[in-house]
N, C-alpha and C. Protein backbone atom coordinates (compact mmCIF):
# COMPACT_ATOMS: atom_id res chain seq x y z
N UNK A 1 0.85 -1.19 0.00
CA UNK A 1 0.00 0.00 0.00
C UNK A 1 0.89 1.24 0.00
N UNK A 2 0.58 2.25 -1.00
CA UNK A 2 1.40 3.90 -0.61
C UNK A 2 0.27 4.61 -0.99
N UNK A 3 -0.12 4.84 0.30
CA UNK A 3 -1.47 5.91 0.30
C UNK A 3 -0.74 7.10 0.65
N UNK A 4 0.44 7.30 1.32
CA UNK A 4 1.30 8.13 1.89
C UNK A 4 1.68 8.80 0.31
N UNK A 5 3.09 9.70 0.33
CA UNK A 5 3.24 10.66 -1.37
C UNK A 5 2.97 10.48 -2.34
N UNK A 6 2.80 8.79 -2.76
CA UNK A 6 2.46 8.61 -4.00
C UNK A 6 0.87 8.82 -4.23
N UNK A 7 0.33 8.27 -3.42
CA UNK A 7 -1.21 8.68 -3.61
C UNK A 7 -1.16 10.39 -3.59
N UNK A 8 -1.30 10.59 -2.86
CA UNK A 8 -1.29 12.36 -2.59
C UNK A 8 -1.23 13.28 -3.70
N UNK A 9 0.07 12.31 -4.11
CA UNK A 9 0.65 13.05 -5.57
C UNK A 9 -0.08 12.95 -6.86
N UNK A 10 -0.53 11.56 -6.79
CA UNK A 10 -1.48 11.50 -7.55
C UNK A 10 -2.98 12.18 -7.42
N UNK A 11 -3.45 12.03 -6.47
CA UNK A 11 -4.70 12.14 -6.70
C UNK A 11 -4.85 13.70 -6.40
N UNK A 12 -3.69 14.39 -5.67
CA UNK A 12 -4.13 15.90 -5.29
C UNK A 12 -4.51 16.06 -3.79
N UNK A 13 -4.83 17.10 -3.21
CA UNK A 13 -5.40 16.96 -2.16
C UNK A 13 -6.62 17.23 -1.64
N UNK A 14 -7.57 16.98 -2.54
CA UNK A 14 -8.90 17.00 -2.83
C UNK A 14 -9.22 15.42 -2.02
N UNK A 15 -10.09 15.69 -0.63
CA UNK A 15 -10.21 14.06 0.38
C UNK A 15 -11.18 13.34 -0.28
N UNK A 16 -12.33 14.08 -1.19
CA UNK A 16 -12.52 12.63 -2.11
C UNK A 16 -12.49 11.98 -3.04
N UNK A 17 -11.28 13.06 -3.45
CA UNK A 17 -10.35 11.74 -4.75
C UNK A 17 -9.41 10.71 -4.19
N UNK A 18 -9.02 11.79 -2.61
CA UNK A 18 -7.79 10.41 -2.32
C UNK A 18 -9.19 9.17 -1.96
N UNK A 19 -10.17 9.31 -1.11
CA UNK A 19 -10.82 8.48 -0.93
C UNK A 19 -10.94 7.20 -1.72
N UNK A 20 -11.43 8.05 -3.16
CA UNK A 20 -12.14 7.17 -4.62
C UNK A 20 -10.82 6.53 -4.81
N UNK A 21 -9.70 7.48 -4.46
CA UNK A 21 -8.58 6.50 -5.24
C UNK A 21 -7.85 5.44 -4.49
N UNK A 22 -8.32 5.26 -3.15
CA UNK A 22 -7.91 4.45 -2.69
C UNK A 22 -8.72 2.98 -2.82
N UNK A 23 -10.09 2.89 -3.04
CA UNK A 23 -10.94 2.32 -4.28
C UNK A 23 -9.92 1.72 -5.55
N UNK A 24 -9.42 2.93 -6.38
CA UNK A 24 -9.15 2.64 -7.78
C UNK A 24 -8.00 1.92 -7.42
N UNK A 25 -7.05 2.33 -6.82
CA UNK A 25 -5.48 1.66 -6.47
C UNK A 25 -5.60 0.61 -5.66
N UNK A 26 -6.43 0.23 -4.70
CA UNK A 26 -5.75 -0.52 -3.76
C UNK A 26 -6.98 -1.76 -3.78
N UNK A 27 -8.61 -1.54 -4.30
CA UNK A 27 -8.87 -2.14 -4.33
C UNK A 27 -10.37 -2.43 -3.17
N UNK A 28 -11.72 -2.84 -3.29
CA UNK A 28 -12.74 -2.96 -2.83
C UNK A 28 -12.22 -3.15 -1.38
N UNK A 29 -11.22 -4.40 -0.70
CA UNK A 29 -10.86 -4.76 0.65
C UNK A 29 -10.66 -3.44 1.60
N UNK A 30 -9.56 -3.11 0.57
CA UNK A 30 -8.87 -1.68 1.59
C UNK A 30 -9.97 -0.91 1.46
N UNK A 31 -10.19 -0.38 0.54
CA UNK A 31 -11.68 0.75 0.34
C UNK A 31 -13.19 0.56 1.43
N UNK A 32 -12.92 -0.90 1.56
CA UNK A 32 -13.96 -1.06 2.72
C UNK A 32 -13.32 -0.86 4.17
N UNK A 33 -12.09 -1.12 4.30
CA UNK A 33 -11.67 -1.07 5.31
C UNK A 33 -11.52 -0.04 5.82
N UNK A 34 -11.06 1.20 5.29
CA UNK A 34 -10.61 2.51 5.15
C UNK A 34 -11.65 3.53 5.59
N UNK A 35 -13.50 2.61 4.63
CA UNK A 35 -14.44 3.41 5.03
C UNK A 35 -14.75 3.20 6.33
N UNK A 36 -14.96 1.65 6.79
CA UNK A 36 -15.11 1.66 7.93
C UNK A 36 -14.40 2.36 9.14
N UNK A 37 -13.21 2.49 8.99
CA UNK A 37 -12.63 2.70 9.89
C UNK A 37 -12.92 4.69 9.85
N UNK A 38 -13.10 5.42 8.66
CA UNK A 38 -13.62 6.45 8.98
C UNK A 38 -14.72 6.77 9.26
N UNK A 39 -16.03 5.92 8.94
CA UNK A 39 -17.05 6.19 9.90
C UNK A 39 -16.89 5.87 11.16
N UNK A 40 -16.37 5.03 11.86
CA UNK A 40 -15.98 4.91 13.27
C UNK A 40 -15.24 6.02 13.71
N UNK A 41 -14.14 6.56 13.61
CA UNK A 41 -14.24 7.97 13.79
C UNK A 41 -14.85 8.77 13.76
N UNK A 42 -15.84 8.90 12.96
CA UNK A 42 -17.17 9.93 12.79
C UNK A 42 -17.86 9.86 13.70
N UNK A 43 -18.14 8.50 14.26
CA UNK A 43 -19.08 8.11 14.93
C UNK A 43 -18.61 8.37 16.52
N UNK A 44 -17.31 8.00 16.85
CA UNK A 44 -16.90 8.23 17.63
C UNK A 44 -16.64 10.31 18.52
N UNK A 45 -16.27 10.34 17.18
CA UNK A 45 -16.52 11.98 17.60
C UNK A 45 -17.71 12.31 17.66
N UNK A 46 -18.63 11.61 17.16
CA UNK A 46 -20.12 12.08 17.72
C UNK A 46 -20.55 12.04 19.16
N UNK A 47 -20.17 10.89 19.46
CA UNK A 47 -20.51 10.01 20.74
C UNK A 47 -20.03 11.25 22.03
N UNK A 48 -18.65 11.48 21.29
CA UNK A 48 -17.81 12.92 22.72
C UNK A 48 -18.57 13.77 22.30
N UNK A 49 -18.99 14.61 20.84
CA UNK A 49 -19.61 15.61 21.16
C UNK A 49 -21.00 15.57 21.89
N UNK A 50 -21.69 14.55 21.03
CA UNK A 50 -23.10 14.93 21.72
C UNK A 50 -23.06 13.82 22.80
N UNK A 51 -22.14 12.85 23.61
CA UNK A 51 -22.51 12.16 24.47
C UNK A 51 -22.07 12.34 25.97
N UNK A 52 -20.51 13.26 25.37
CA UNK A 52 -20.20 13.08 26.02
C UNK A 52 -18.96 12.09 26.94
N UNK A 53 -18.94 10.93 25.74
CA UNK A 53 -18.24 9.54 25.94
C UNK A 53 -16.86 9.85 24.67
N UNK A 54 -15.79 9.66 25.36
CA UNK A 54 -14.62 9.52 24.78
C UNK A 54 -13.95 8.19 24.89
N UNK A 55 -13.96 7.72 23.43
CA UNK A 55 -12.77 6.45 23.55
C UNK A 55 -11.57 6.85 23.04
N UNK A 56 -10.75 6.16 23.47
CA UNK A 56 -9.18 5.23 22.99
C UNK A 56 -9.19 5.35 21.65
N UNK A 57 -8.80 6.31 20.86
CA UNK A 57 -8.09 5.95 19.61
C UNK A 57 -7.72 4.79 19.44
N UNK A 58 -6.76 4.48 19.79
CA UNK A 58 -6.51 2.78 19.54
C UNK A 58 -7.00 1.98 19.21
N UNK A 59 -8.51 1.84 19.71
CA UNK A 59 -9.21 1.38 19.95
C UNK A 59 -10.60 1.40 18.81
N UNK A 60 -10.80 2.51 18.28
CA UNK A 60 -11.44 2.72 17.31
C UNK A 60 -10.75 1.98 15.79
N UNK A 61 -9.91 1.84 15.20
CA UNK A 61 -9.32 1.22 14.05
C UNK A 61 -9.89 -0.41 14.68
N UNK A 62 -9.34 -0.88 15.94
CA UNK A 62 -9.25 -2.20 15.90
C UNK A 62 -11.07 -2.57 16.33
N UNK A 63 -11.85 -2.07 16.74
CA UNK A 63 -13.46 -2.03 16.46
C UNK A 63 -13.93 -2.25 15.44
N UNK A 64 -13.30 -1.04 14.40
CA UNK A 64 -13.64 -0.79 12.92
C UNK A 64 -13.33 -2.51 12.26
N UNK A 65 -11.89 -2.76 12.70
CA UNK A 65 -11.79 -4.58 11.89
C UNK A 65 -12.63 -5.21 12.64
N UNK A 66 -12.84 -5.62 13.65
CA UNK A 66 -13.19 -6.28 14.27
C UNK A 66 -14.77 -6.53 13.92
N UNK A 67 -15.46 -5.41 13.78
CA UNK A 67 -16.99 -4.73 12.77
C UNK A 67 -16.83 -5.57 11.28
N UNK A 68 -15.89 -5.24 10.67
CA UNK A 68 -15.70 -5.70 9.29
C UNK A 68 -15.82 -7.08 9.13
N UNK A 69 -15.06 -7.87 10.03
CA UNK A 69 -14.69 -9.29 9.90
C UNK A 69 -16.15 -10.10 10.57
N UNK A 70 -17.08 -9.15 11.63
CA UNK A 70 -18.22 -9.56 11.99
C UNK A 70 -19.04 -9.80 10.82
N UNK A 71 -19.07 -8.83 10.36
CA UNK A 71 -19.92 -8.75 9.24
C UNK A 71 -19.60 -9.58 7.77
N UNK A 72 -18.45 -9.95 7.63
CA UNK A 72 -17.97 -10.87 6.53
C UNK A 72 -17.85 -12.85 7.04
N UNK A 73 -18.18 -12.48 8.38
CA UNK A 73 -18.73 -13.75 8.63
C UNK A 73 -20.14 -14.42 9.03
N UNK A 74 -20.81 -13.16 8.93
CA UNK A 74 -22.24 -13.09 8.80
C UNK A 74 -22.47 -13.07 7.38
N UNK A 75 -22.07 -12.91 6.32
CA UNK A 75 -22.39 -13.29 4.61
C UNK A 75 -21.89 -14.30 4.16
N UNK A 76 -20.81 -15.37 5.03
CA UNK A 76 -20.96 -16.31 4.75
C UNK A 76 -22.07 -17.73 5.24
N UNK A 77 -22.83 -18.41 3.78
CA UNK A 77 -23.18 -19.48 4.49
C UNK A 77 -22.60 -20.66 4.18
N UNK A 78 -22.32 -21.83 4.97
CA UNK A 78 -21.74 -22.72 5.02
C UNK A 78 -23.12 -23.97 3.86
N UNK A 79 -22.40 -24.88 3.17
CA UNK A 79 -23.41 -25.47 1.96
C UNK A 79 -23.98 -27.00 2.80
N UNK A 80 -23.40 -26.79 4.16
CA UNK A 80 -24.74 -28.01 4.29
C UNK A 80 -25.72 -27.23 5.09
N UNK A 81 -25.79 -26.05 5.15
CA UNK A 81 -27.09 -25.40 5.45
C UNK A 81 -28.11 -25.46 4.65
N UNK A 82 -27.60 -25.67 2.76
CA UNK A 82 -28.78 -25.36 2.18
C UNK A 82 -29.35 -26.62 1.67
N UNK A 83 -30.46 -26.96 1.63
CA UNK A 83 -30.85 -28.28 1.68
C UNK A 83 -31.75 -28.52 0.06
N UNK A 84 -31.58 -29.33 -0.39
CA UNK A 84 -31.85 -30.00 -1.69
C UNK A 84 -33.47 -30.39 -1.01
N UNK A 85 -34.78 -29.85 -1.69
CA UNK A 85 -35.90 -30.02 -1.71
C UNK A 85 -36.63 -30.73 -2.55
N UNK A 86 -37.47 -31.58 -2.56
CA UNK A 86 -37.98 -32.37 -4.05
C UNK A 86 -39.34 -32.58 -3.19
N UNK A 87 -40.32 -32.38 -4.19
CA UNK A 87 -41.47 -32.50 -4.26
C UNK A 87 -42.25 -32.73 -5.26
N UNK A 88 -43.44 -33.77 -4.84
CA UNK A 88 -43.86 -34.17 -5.71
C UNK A 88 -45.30 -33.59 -6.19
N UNK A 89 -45.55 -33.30 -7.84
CA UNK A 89 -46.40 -32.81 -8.05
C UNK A 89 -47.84 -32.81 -7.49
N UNK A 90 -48.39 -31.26 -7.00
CA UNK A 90 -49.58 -31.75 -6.27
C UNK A 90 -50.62 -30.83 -7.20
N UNK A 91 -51.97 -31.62 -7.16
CA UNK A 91 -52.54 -30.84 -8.37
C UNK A 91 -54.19 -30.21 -7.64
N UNK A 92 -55.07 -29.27 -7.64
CA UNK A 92 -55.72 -28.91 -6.83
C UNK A 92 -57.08 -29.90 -7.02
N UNK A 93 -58.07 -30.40 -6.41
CA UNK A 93 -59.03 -31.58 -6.63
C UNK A 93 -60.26 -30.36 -6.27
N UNK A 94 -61.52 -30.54 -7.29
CA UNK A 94 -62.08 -30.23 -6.62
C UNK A 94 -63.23 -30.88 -5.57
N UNK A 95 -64.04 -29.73 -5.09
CA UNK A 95 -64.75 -30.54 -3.68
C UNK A 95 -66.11 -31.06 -4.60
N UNK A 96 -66.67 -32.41 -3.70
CA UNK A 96 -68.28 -32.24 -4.63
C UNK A 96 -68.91 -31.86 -5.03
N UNK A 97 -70.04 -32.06 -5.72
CA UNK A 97 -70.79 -31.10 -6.13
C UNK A 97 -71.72 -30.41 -4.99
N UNK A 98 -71.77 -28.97 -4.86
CA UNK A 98 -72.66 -28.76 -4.21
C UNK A 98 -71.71 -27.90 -3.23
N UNK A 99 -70.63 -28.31 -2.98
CA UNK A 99 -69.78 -27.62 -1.72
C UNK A 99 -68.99 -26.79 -2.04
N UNK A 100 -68.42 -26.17 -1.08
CA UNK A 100 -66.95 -25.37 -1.22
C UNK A 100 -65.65 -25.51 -0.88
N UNK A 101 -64.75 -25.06 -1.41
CA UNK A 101 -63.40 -25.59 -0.99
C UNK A 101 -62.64 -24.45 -0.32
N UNK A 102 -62.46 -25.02 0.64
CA UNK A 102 -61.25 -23.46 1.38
C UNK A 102 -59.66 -24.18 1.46
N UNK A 103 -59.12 -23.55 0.77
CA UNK A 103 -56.96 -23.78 1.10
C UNK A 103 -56.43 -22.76 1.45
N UNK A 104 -56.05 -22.79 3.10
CA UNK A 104 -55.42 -21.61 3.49
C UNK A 104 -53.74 -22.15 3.46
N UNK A 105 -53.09 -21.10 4.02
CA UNK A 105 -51.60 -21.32 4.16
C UNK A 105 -51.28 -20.25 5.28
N UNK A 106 -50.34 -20.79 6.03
CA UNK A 106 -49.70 -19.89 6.70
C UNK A 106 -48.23 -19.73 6.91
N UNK A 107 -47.67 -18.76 7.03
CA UNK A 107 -46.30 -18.72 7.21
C UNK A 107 -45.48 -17.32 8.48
N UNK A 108 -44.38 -17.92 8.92
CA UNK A 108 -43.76 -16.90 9.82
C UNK A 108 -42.62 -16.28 9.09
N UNK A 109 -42.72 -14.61 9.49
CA UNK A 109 -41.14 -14.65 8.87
C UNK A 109 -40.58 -13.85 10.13
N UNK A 110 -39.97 -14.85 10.86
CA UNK A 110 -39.07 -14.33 12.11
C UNK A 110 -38.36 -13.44 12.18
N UNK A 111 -38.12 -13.18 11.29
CA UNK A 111 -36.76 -11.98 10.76
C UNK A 111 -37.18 -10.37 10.59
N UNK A 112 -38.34 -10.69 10.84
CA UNK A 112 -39.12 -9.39 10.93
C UNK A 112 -40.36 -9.47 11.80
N UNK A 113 -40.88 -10.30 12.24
CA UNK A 113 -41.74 -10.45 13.41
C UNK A 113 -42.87 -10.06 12.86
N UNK A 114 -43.10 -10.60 11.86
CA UNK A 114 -44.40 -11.18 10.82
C UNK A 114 -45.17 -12.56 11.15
N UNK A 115 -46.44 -12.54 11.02
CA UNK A 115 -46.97 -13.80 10.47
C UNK A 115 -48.14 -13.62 9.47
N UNK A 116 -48.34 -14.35 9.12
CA UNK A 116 -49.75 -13.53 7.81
C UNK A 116 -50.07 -15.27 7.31
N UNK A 117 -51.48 -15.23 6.54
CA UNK A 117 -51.92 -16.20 6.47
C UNK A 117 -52.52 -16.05 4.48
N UNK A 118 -53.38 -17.07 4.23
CA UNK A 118 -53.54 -16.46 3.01
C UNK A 118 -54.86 -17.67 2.78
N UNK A 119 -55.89 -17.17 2.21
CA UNK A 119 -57.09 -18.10 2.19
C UNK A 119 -57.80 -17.76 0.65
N UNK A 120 -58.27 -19.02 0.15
CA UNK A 120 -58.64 -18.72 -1.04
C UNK A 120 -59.96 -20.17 -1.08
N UNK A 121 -61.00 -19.39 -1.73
CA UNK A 121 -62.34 -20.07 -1.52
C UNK A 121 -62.38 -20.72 -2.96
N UNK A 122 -63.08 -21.99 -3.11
CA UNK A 122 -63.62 -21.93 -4.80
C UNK A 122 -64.48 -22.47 -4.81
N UNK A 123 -65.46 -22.79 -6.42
CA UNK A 123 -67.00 -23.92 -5.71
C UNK A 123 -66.36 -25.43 -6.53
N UNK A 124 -67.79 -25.98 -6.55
CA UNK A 124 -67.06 -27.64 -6.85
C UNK A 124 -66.67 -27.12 -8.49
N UNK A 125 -67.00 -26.29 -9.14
CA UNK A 125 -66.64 -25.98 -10.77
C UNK A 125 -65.11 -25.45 -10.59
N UNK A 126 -64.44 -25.15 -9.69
CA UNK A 126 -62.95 -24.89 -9.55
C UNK A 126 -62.82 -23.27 -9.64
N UNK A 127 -63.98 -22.52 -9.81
CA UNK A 127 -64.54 -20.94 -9.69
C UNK A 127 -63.93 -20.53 -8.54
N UNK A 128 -63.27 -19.17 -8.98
CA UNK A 128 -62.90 -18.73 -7.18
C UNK A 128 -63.83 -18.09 -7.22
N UNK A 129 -64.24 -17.99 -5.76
CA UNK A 129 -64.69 -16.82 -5.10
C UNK A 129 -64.58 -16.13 -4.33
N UNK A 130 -63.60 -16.36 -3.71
CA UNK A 130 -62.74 -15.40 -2.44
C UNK A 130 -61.87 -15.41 -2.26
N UNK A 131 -60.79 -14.37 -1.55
CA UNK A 131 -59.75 -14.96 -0.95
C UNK A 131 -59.26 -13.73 0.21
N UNK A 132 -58.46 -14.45 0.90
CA UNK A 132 -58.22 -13.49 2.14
C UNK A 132 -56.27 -13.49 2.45
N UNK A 133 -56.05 -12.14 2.53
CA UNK A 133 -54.17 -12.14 2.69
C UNK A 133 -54.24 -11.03 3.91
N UNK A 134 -53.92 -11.67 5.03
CA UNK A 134 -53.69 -10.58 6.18
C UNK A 134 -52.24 -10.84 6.44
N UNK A 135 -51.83 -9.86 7.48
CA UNK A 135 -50.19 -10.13 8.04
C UNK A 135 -50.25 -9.20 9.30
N UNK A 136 -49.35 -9.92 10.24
CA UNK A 136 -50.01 -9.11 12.50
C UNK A 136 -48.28 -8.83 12.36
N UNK A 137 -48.05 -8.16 13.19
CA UNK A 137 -47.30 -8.53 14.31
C UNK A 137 -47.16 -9.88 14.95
N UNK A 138 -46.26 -10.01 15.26
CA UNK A 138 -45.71 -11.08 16.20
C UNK A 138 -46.11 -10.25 17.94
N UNK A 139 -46.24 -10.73 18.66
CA UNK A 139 -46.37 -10.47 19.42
C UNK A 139 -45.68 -11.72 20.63
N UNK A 140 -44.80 -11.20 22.02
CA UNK A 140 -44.40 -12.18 22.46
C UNK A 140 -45.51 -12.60 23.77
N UNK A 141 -46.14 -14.09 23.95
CA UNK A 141 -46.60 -14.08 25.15
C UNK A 141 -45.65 -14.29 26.50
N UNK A 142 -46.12 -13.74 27.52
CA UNK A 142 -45.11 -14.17 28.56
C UNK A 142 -46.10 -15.43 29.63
């Protein structure tokens, strides 16, 4: 890495060309690294101005990796997580004559503290006639 005169020299001293050019020269890794580690400073001088709370320089760069490498091991997934599904064709029947058919479904999506359901009516001719899509909150009981 010479982010030190040779960059400088190159890019001028305009902070967001050296920025971009530390991008163009050195490459997405450093460029992420570089950003991170200057929003953590940002962030950090926020914290003393409006908090009040001063950290350790030191301490801020090795956060900033420490943040980075969290997060690049949170985008990896490992391949026996993902599981090979097979199913076999299912085809819709209808109900006798005379009746109605209701197929609901439901599903959670934990990841957002969703649940929602989904209902769909038809007659014995395979005719819809209704259907219903709600979605709540999750709510926790104690």
């Amino acid at each position: 890495m010479y982010w030190g005169s040779n960059l400088y020299s190159t890019l001028g001293s305009n902070n967001l060309d050296w920025i971009w050019g530390i991008w163009k020269f050195e490459g997405e890794v450093v460029f992420a690294r570089v950003a991170v580690v200057l929003w953590s400073i940002w962030n950090v001088r926020n914290s003393a101005v409006f908090k009040d709370s001063v950290k350790i320089p030191s301490k801020v760069a090795a956060g900033a990796l420490r943040y980075i490498q969290e997060f690049q091991n949170a985008q990896v997934k490992p391949v026996h997580m993902v599981q090979q599904v097979t199913r076999e064709s299912v085809r819709w029947s209808a109900p006798v004559e005379g009746w109605y058919k209701v197929n609901m479904d439901g599903a959670v999506f934990a990841d957002i503290q969703k649940v929602g359901i989904g209902v769909v009516i038809r007659n014995d001719g395979g005719e819809f006639l209704g259907a219903l899509l709600s979605c709540w909150t999750m709510v926790r009981m104690q």
